[in-house]
Protein backbone atom coordinates (compact mmCIF):
# COMPACT_ATOMS: atom_id res chain seq x y z
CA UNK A 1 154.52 44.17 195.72
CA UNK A 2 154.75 43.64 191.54
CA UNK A 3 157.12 46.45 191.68
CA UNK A 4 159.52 44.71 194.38
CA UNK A 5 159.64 41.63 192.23
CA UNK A 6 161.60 42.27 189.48
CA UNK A 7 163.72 45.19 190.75
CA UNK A 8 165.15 42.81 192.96
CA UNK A 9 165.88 40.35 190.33
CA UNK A 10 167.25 42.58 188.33
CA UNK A 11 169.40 44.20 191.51
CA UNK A 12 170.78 40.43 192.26
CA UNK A 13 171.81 39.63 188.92
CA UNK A 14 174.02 42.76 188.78
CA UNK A 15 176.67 40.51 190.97
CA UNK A 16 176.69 38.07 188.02
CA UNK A 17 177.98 41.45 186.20
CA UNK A 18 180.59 42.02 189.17
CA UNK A 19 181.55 38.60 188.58
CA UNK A 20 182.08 39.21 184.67
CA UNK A 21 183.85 42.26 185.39
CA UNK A 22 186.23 40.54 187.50
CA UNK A 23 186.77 37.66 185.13
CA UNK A 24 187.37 39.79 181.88
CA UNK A 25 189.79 42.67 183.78
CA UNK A 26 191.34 40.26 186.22
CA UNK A 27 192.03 37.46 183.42
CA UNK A 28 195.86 38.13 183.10
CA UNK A 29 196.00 38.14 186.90
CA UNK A 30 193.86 35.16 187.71
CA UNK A 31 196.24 32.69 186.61
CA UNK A 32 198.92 33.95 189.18
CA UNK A 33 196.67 35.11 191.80
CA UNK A 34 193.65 33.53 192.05
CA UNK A 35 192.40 33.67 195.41
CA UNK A 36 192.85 37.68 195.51
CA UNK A 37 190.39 37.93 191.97
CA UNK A 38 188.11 35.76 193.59
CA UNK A 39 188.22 37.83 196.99
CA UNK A 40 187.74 40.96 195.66
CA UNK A 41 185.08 39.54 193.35
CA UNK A 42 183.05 38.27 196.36
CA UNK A 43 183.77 41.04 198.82
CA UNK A 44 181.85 43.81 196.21
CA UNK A 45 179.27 41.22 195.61
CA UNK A 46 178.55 40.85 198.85
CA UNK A 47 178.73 44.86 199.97
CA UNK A 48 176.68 44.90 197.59
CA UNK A 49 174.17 42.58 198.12
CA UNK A 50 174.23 43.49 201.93
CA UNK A 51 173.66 47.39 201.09
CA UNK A 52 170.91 46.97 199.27
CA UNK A 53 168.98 45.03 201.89
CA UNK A 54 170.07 47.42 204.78
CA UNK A 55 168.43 50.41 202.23
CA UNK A 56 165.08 47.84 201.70
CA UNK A 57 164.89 47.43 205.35
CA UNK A 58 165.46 50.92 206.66
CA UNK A 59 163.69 52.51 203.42
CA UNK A 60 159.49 52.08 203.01
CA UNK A 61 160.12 52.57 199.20
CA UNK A 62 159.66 49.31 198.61
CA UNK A 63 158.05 46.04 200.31
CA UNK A 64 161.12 44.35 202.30
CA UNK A 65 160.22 40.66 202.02
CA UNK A 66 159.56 40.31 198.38
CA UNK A 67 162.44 42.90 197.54
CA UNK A 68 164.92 41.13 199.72
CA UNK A 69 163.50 37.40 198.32
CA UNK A 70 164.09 38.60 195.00
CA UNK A 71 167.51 40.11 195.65
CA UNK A 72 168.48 36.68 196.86
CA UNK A 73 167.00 34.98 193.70
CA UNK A 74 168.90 36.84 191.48
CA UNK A 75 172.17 36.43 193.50
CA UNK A 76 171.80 32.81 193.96
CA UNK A 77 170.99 32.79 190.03
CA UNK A 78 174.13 34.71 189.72
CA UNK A 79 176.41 32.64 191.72
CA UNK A 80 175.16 29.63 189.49
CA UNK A 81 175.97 31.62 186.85
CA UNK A 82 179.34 32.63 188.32
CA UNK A 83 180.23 28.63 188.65
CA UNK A 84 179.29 27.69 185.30
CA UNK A 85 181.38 30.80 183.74
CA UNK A 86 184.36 30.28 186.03
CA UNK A 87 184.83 25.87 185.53
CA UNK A 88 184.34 27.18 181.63
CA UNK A 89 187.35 29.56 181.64
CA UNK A 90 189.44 27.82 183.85
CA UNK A 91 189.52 24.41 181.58
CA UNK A 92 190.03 26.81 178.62
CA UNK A 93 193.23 27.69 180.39
């Protein structure tokens, strides 16, 4: 269950690197279409999110609850982190 732990972390907290991703190669577009950067940024984060949990769930390489929790922590932290980033560049603008 150690194991499950941190890989999930670390497996939420890639969407915070969707999220950059989407900020630094969408920035010319995101001032004339911001609602489609923002929808494609959320769709792959949550494909993501959701594909790893159907894998935990039908896999038994790792324990499903405290994988899944974990995945969640890290996304939440990454949607915090997504906020904070996002207010930042849009009053630099």
């Amino acid at each position: 269950m150690s194991a499950e732990i941190p890989l999930g972390l670390a497996c939420g907290l890639v969407t915070a690197l969707v999220s950059e991703a989407v900020l630094r190669l969408g920035a010319p577009t995101l001032k004339r279409r911001l609602f489609s950067a923002l929808a494609i940024g959320a769709g792959l984060r949550t494909l993501w999110v959701l594909a790893l949990v159907a894998w935990s769930l039908s896999s038994d390489a790792v324990d499903a609850r405290a994988y899944v929790l974990a995945l969640l922590a890290g996304y939440l932290a990454s949607q915090v982190f997504e906020g904070v980033r996002y207010t930042r560049y849009f009053e630099r603008c």
